[in-house]
Structures are given as structure tokens and as C-alpha cells.
N, C-alpha and C. Protein backbone atom coordinates (compact mmCIF):
# COMPACT_ATOMS: atom_id res chain seq x y z
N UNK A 1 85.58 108.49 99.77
CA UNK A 1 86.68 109.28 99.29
C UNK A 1 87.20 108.67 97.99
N UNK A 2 87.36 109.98 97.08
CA UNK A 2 88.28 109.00 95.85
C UNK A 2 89.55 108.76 95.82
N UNK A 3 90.06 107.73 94.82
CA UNK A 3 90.86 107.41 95.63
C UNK A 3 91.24 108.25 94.07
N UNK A 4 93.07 107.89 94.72
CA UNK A 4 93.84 108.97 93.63
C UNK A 4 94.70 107.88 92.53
N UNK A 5 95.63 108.23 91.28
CA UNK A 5 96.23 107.06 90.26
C UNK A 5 97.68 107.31 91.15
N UNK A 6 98.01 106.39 90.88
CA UNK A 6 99.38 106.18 91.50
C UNK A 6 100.54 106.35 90.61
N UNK A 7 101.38 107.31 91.12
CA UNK A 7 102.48 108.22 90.19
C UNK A 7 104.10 108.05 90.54
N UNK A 8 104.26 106.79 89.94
CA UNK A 8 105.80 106.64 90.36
C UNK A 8 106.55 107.43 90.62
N UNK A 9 106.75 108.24 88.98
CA UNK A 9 107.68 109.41 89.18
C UNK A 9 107.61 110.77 90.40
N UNK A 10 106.27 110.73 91.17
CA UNK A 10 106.65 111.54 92.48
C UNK A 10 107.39 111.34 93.38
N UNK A 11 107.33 109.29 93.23
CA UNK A 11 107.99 108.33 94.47
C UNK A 11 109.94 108.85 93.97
N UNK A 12 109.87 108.75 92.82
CA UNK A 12 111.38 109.04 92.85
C UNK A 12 111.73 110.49 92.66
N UNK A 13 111.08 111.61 92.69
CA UNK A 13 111.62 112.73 93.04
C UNK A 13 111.95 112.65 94.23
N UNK A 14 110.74 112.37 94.99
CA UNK A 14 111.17 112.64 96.33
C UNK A 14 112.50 111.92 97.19
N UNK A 15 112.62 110.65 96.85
CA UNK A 15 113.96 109.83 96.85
C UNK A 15 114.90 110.93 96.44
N UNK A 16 114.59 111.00 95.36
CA UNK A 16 116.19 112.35 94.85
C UNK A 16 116.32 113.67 95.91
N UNK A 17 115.20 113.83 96.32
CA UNK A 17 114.82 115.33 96.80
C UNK A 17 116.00 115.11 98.52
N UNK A 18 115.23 113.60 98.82
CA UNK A 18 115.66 112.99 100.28
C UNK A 18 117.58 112.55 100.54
N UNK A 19 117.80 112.00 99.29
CA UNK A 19 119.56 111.81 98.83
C UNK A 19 120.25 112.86 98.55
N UNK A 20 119.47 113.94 98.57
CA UNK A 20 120.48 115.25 98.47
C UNK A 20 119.77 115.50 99.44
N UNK A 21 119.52 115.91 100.21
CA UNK A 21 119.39 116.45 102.04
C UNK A 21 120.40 115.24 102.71
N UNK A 22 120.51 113.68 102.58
CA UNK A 22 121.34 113.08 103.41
C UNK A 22 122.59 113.74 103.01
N UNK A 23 122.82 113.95 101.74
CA UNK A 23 124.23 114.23 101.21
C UNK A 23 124.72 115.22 101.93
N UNK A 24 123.76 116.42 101.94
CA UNK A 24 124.22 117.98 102.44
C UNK A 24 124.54 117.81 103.96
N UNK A 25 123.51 117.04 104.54
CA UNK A 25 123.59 116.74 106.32
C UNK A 25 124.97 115.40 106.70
N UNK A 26 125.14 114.93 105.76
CA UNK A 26 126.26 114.29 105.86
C UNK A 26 127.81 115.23 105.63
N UNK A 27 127.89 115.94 104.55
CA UNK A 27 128.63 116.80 104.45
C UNK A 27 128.66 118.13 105.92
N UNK A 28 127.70 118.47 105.92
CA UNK A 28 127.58 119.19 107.13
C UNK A 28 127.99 118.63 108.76
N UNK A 29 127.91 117.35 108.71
CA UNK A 29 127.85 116.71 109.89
C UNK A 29 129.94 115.89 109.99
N UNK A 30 130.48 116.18 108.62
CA UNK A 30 131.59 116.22 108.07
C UNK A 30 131.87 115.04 108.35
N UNK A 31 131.04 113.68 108.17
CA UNK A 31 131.12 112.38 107.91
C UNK A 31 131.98 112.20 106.22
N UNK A 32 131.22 113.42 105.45
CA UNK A 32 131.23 112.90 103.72
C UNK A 32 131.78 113.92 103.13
N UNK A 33 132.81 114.13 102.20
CA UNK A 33 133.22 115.42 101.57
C UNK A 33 133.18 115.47 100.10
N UNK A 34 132.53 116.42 99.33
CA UNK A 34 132.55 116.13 98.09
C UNK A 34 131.98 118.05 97.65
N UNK A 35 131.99 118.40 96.41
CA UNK A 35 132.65 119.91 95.97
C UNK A 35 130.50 119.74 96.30
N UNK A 36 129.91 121.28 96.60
CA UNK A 36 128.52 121.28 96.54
C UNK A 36 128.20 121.14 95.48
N UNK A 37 128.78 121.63 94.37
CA UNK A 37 128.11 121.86 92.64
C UNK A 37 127.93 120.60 92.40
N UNK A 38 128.65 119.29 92.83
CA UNK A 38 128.38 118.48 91.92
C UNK A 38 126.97 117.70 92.68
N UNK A 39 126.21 118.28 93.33
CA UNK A 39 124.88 117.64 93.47
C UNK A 39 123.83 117.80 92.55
N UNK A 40 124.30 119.24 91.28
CA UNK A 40 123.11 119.76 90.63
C UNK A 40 123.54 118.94 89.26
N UNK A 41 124.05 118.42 89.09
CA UNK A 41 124.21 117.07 88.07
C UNK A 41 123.40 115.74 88.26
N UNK A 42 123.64 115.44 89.78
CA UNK A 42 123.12 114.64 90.05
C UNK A 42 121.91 115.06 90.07
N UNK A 43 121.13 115.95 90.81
CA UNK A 43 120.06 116.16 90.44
C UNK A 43 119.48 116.31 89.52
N UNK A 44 119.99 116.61 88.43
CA UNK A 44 119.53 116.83 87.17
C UNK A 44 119.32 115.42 86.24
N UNK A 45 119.77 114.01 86.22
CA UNK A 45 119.89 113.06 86.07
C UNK A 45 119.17 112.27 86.97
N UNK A 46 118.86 112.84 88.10
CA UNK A 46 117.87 112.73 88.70
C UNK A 46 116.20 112.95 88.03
N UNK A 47 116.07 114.34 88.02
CA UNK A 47 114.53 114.64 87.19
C UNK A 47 114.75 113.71 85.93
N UNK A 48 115.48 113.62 85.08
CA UNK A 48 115.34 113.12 83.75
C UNK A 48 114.78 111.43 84.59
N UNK A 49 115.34 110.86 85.15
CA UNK A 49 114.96 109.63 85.36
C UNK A 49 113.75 109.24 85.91
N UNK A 50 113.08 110.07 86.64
CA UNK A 50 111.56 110.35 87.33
C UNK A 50 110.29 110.82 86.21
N UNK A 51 111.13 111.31 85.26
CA UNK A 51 110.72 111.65 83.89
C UNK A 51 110.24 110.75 83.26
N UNK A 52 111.61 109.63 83.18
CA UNK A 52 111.07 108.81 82.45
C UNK A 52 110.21 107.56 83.13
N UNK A 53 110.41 107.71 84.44
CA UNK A 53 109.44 106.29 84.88
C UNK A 53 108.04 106.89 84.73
N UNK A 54 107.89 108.09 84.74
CA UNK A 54 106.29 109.16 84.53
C UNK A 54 106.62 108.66 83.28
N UNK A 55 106.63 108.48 82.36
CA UNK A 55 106.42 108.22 80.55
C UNK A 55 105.99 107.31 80.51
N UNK A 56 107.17 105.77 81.55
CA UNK A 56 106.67 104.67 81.46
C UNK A 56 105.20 104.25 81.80
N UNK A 57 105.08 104.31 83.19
CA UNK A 57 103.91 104.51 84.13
C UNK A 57 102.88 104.96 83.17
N UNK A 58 102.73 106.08 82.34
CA UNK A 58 101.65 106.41 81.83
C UNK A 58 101.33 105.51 80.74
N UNK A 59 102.50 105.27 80.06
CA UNK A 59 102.37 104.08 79.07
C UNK A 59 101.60 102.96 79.02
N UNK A 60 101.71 102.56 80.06
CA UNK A 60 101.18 100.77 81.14
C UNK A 60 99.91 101.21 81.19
N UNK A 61 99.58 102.74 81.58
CA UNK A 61 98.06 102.72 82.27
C UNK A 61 97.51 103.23 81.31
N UNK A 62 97.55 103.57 80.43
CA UNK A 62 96.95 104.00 78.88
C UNK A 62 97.16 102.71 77.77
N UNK A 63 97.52 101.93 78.14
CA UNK A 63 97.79 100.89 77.08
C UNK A 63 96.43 99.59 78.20
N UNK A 64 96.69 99.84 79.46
CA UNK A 64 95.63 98.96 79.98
C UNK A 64 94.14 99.31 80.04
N UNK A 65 93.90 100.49 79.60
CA UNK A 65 92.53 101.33 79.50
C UNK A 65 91.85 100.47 78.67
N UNK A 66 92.11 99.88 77.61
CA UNK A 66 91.00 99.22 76.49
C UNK A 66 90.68 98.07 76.45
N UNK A 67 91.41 97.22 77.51
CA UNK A 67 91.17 95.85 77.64
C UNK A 67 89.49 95.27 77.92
N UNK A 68 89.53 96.00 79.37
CA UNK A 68 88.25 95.39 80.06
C UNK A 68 87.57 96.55 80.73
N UNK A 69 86.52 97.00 80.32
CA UNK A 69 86.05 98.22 81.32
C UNK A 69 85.23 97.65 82.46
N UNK A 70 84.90 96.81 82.74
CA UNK A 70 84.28 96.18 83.82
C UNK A 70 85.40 96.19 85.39
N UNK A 71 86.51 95.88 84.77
CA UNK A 71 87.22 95.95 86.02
C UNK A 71 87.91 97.22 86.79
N UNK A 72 87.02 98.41 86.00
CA UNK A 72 87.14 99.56 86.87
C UNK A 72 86.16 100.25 87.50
């Protein structure tokens, strides 16, 4: 099987995706109170930041491509 590149920025959508479901089930479960709108800020500061670790991430693995081709 091949194997697949490893993609930070999916690891932290889904973190974002998972902190707004605790938020809503916390609010729902009326542990936590806070207005709904302001989750789509957070979310939104959210993607930009998953954004950028995908920029970084690609950076590292395109900058390590020319070193040594033997060790792939």
C-alpha cells in the first residue's frame, strides 16, 4: 500500500471542526454561554491558521526535495 504525505493543516481543521462541536454541546448541555455568531470568527481565524501551517508544511517538504534523492 502507498503510503500517503502527511498534511498538518487537515490535523488542525479538524481540531477547529472538533472545538466548535465541544462549544455548541457545551452550550447545549448549558455548562457554557456565549452569543452563537461569535463561533464564525473563530472559525474563520481558524481556516486562516490551518492555512498557514499548509504553506508552512509545504515549504519544509519542497525545500527538503533537493538535498538527497536516495533517501526516498
Amino acid at each position: 500500500m502507498r503510503r500517503h504525505e502527511f498534511e498538518p493543516g487537515k490535523i488542525v481543521v479538524g481540531l477547529i471542526f472538533l472545538g466548535g462541536c465541544a462549544m455548541y454541546l457545551a452550550m447545549a448541555a448549558g455548562l457554557w454561554h456565549f452569543p452563537a455568531y461569535a463561533l464564525l470568527p473563530a472559525m474563520g481565524m481558524g481556516f486562516i491558521a490551518a492555512g498557514l501551517v499548509s504553506s508552512l508544511a509545504f515549504g519544509i517538504r519542497r525545500r527538503g526535495r533537493g538535498r538527497d534523492p536516495e533517501e526516498r
